[in-house]
N, C-alpha and C. Protein backbone atom coordinates (compact mmCIF):
# COMPACT_ATOMS: atom_id res chain seq x y z
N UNK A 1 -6.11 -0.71 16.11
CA UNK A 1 -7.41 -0.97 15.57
C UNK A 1 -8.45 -0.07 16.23
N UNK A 2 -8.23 -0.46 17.91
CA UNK A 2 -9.61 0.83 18.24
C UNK A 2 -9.50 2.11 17.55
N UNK A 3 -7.92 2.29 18.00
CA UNK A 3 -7.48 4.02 17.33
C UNK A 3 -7.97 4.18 15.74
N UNK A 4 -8.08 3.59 14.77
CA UNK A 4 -9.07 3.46 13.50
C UNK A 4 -10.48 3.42 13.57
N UNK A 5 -10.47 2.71 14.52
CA UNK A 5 -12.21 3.25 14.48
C UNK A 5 -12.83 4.15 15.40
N UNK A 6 -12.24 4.45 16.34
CA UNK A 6 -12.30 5.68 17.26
C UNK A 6 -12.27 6.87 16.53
N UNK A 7 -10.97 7.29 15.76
CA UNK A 7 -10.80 8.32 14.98
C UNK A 7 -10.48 8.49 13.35
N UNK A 8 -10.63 7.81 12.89
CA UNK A 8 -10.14 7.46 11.53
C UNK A 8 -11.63 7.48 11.01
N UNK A 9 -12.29 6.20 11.32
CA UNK A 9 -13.28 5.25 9.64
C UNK A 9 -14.25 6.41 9.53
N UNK A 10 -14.98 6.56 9.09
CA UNK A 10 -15.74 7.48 7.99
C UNK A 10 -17.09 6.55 8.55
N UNK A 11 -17.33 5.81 8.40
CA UNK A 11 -18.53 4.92 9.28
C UNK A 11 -18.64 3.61 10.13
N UNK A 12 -18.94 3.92 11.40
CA UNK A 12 -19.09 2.66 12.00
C UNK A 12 -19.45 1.57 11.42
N UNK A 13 -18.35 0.28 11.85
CA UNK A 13 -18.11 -0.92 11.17
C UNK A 13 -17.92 -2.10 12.46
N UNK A 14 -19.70 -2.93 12.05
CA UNK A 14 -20.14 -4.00 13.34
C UNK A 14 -19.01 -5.39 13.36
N UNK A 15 -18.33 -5.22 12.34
CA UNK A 15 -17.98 -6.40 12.65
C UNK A 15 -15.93 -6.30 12.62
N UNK A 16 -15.48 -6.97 13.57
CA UNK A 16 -14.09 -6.54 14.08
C UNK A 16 -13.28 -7.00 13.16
N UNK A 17 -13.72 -8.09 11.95
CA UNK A 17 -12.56 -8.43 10.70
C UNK A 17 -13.15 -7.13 9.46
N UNK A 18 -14.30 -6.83 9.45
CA UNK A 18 -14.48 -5.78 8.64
C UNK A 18 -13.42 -4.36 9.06
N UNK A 19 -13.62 -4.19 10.22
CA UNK A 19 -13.00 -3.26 10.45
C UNK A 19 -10.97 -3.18 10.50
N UNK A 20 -10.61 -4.64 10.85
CA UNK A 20 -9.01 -5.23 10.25
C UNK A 20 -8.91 -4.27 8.83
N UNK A 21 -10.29 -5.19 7.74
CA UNK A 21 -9.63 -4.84 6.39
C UNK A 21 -9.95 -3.40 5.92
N UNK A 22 -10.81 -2.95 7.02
CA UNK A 22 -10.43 -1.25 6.46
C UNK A 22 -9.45 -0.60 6.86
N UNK A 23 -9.23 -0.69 8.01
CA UNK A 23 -7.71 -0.04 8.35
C UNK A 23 -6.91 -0.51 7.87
N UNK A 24 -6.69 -2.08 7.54
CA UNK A 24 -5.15 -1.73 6.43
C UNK A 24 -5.29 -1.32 4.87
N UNK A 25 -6.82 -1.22 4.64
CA UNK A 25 -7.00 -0.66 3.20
C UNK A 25 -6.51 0.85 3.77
N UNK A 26 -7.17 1.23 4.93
CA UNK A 26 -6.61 3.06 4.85
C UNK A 26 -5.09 3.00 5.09
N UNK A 27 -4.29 2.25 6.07
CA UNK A 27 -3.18 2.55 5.93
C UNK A 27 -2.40 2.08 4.76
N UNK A 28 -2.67 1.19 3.75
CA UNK A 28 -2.33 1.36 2.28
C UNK A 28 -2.27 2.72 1.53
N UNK A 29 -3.12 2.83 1.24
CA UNK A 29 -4.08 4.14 0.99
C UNK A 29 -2.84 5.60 1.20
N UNK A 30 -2.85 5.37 2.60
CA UNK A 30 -1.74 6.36 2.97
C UNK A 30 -0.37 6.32 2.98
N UNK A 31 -0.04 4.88 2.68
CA UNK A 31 1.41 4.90 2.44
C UNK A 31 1.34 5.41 1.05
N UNK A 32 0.53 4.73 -0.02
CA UNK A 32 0.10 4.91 -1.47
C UNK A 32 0.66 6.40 -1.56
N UNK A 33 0.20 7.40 -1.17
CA UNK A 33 -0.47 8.49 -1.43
C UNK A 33 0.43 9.63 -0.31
N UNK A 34 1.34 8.98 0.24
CA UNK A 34 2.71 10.02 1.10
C UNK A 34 3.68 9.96 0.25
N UNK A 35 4.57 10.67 0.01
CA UNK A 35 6.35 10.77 -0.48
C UNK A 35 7.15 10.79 0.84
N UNK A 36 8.15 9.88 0.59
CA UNK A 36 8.88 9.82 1.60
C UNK A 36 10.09 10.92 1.34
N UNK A 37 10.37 11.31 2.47
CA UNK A 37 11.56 12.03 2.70
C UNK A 37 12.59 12.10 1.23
N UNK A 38 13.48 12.86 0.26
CA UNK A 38 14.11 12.63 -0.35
C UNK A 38 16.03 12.54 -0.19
N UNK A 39 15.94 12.20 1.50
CA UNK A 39 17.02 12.02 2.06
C UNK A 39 17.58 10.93 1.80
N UNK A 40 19.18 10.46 1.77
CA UNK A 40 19.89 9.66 1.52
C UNK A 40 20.28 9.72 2.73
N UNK A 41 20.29 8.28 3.09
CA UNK A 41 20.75 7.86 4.27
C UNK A 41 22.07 7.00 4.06
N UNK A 42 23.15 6.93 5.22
CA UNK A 42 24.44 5.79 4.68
C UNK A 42 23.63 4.45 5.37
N UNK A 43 24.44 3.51 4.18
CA UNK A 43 23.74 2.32 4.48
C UNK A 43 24.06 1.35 5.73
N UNK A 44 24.80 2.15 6.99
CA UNK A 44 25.08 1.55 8.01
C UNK A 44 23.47 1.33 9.00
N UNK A 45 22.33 2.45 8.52
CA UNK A 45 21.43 3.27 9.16
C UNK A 45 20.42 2.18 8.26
N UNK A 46 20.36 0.74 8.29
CA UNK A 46 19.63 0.13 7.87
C UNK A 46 18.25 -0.02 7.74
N UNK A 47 18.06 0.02 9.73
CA UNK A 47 16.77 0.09 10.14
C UNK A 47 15.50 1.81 9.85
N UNK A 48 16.54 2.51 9.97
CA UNK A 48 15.74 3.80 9.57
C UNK A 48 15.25 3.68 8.51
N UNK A 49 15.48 2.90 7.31
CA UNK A 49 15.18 3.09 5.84
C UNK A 49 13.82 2.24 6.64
N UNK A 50 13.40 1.31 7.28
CA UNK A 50 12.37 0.73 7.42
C UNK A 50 11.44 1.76 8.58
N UNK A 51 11.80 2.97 8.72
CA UNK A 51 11.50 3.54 10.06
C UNK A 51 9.98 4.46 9.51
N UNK A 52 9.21 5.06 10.38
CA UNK A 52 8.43 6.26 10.09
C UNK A 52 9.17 7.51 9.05
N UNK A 53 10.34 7.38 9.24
CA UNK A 53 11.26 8.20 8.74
C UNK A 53 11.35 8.58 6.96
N UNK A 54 11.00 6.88 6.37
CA UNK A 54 11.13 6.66 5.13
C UNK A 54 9.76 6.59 4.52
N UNK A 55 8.36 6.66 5.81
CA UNK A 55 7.08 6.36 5.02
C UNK A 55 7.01 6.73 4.11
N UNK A 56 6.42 6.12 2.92
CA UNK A 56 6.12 6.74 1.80
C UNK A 56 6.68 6.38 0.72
N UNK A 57 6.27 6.74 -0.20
CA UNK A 57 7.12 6.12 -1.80
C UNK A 57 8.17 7.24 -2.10
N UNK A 58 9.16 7.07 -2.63
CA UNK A 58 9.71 7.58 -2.69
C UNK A 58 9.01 8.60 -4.43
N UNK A 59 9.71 9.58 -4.79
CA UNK A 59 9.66 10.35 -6.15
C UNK A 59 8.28 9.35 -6.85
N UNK A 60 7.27 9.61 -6.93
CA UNK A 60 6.72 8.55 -7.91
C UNK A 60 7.10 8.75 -9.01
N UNK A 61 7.10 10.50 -9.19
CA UNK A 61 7.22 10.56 -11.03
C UNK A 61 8.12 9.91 -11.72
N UNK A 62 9.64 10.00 -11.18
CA UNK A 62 10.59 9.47 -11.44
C UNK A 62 10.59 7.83 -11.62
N UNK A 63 10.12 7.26 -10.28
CA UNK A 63 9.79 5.72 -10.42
C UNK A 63 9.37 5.32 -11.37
N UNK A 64 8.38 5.95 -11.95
CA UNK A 64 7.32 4.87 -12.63
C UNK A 64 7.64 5.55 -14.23
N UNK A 65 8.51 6.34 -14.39
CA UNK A 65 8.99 6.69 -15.67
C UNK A 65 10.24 6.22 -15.92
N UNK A 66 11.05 5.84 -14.95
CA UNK A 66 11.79 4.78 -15.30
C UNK A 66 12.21 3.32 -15.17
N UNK A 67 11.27 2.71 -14.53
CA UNK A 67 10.83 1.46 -13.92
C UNK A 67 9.88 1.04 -15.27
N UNK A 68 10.42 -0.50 -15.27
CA UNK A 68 9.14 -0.67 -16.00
C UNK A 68 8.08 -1.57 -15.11
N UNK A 69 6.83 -2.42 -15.63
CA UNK A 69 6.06 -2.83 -14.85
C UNK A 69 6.40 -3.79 -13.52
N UNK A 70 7.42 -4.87 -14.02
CA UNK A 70 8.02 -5.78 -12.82
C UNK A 70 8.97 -5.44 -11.98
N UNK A 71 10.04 -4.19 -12.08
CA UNK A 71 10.51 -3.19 -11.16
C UNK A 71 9.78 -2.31 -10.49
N UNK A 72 8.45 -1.80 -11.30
CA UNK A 72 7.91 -1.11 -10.03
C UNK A 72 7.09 -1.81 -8.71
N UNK A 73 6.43 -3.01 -9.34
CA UNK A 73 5.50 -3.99 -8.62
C UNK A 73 6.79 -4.25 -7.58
N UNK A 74 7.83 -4.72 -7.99
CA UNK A 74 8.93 -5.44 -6.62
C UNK A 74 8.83 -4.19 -6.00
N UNK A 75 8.93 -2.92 -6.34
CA UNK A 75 9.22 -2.12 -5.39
C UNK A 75 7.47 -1.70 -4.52
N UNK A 76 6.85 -1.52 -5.33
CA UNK A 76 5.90 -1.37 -4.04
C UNK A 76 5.57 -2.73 -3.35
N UNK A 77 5.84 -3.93 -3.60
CA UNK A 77 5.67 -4.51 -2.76
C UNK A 77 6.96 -4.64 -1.47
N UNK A 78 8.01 -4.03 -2.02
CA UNK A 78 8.82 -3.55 -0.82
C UNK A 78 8.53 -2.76 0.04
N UNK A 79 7.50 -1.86 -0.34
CA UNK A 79 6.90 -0.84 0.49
C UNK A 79 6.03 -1.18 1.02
N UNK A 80 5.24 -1.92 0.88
CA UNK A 80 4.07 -2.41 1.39
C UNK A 80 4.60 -3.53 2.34
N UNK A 81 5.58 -4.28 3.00
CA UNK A 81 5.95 -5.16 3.02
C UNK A 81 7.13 -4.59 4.34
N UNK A 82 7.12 -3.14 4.42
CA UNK A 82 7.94 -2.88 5.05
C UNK A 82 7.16 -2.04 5.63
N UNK A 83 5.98 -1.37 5.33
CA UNK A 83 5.40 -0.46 6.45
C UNK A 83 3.78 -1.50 6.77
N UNK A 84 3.40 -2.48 6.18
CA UNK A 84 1.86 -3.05 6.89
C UNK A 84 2.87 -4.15 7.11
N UNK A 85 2.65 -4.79 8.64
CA UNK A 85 3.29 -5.70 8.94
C UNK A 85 2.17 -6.75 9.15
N UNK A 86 0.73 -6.10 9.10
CA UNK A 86 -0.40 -7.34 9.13
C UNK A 86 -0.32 -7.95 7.94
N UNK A 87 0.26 -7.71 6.84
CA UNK A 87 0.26 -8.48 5.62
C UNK A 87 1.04 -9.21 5.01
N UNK A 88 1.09 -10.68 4.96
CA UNK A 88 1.97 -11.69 4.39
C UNK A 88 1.37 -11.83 3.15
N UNK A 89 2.81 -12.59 2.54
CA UNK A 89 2.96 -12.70 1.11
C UNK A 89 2.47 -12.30 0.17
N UNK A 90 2.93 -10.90 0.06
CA UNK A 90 2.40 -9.62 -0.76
C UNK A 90 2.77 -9.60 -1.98
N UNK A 91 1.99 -9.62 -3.25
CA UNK A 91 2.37 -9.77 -4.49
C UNK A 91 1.51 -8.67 -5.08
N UNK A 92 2.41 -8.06 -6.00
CA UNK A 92 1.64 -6.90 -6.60
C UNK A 92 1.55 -7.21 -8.53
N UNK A 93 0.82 -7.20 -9.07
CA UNK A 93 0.84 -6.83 -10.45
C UNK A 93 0.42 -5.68 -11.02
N UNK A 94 1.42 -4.80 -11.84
CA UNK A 94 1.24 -4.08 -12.20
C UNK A 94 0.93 -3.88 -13.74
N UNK A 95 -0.75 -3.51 -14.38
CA UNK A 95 -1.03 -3.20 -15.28
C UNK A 95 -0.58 -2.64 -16.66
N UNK A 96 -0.78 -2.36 -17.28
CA UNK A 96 -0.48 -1.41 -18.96
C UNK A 96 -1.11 0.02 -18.46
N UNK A 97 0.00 1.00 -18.34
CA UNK A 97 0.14 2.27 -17.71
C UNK A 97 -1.69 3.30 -18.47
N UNK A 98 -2.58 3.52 -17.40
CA UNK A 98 -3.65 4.61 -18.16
C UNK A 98 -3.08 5.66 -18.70
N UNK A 99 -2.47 5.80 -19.76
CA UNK A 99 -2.08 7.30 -20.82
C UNK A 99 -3.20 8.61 -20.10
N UNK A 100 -4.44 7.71 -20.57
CA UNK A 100 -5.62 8.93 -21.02
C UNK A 100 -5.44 9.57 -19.22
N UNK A 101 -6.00 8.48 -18.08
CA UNK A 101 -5.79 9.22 -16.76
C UNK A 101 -4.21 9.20 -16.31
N UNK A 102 -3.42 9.35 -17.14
CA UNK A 102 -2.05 9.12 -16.36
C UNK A 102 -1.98 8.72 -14.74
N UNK A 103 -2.61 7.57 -14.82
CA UNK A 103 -2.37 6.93 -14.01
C UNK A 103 -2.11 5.37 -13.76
N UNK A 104 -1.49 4.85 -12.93
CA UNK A 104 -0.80 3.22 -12.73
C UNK A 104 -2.20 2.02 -12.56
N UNK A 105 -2.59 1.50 -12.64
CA UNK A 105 -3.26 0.33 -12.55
C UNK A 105 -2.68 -1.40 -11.57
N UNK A 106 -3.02 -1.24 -10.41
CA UNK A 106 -2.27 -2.73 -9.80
C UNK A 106 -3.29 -3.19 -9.41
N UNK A 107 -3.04 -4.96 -9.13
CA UNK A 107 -3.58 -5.44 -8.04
C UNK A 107 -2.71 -5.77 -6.87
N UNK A 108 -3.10 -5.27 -5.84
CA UNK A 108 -2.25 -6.15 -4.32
C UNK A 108 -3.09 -7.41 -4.13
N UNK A 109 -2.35 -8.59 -3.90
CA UNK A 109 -2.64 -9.75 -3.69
C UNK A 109 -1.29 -9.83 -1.99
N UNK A 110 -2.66 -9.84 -0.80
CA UNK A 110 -1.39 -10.70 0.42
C UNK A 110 -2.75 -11.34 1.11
N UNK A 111 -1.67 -11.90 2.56
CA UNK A 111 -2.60 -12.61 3.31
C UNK A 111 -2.65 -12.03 4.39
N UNK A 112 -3.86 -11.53 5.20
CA UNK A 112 -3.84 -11.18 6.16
C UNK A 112 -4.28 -12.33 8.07
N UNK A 113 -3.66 -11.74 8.72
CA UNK A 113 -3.18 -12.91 9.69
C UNK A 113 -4.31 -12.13 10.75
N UNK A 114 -5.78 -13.00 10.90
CA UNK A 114 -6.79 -12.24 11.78
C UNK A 114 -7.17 -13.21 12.85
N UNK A 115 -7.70 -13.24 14.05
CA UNK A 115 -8.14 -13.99 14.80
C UNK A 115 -8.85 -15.31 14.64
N UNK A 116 -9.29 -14.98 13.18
CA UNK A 116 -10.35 -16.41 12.32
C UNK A 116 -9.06 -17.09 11.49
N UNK A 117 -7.87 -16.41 11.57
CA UNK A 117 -6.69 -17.52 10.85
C UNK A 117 -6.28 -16.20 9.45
N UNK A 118 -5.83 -16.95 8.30
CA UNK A 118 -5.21 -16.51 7.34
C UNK A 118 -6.33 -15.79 6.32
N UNK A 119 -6.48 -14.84 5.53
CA UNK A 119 -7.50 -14.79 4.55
C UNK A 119 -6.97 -13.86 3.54
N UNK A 120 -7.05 -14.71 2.32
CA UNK A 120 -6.51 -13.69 1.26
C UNK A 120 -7.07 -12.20 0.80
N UNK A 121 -6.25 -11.65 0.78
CA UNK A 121 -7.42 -10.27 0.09
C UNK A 121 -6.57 -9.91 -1.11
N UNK A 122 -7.51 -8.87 -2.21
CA UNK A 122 -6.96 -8.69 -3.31
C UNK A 122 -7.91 -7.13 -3.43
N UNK A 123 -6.73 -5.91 -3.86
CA UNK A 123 -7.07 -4.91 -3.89
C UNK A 123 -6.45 -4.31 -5.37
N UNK A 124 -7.54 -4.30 -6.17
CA UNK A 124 -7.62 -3.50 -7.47
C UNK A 124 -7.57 -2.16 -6.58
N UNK A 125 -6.05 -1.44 -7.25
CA UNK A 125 -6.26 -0.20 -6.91
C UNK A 125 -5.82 0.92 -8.22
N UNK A 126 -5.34 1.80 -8.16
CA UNK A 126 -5.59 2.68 -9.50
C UNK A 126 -4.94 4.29 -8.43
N UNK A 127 -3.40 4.17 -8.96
CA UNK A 127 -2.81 5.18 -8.50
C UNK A 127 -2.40 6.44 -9.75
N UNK A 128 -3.09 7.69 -9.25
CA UNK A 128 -2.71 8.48 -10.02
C UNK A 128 -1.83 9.71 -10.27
N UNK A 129 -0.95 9.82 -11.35
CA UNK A 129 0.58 10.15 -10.73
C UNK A 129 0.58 11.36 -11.38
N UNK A 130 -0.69 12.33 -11.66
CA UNK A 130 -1.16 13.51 -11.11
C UNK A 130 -1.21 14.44 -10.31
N UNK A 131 -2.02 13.74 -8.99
CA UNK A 131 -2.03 14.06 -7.83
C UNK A 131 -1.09 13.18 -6.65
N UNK A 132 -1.06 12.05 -7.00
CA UNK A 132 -0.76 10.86 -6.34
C UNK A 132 -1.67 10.44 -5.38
N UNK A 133 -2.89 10.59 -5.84
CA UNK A 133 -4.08 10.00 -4.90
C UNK A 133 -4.45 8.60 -5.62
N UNK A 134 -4.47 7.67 -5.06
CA UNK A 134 -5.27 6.29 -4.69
C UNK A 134 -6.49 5.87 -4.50
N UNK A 135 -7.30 5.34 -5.12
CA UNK A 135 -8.31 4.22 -5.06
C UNK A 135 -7.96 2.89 -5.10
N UNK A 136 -8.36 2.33 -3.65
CA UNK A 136 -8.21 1.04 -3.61
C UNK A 136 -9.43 0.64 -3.14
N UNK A 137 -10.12 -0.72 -4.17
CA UNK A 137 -11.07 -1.29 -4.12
C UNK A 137 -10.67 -2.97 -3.40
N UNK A 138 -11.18 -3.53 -2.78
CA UNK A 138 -10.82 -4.12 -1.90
C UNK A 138 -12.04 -5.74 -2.16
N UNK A 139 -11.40 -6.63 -2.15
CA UNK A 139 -12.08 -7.76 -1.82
C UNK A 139 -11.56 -9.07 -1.16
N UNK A 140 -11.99 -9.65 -0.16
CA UNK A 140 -11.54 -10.89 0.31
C UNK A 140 -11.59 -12.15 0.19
N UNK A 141 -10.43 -13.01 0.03
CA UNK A 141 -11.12 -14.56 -0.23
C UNK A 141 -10.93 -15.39 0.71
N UNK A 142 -11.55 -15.95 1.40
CA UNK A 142 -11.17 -17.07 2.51
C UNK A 142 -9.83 -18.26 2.54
């Protein structure tokens, strides 16, 4: 957390749960928006698939052209679920695909576990499989 706001946030942020939900909005953000390695690993090498090794989504183009909406949602919430460990019970819905911006439409729905206890957050985000850059808009519910 210091290390996010030391060198990371874009603007100083007074309050220490504001600053929780921006760093895991940025490290979303950046898992969103990395490709992971396109290495095959044997499946004895379990833990590596969960390692720095695998950050990232794998092929998006491929994913999301042959996935349909409830295969891709399980899978990024596998991803999400395996690299933010501040976030419980992560549920993703995934939208009716933007043609015009060829790009994905979700919401992340988890709970984040902060010093004040549990608090839901829900992030309309809008991934575009263009560039593979991310907007995630972010809101919290108690």
């Amino acid at each position: 957390m210091v290390f996010w706001q030391t060198f990371l946030a874009d603007e100083p942020v007074a309050d220490q749960y504001e600053a929780l939900v921006a760093s895991v909005r940025y490290q979303l953000k950046q898992l969103l928006e990395s490709e992971a390695p396109l290495t095959t690993l044997p499946a004895k090498l379990a833990q590596v698939e969960r390692s720095n090794m695998r950050f990232g989504l794998d092929c998006l183009q491929s994913i999301s052209s042959r996935m349909d909406k409830d295969q891709f949602a399980r899978q990024l919430e596998s991803w999400i679920k395996a690299f933010e460990p501040r976030l419980s019970d992560v549920r993703v819905e995934v939208y009716e695909r933007d043609e015009t911006n060829n790009a994905i439409n979700f919401s992340l729905v988890a709970r984040l576990k902060t010093d004040r206890g549990q608090h839901a957050l829900v992030f309309d985000s809008n991934l575009s499989l263009v560039d593979q850059k991310v907007d995630i808009e972010g809101q919290d519910l108690v």
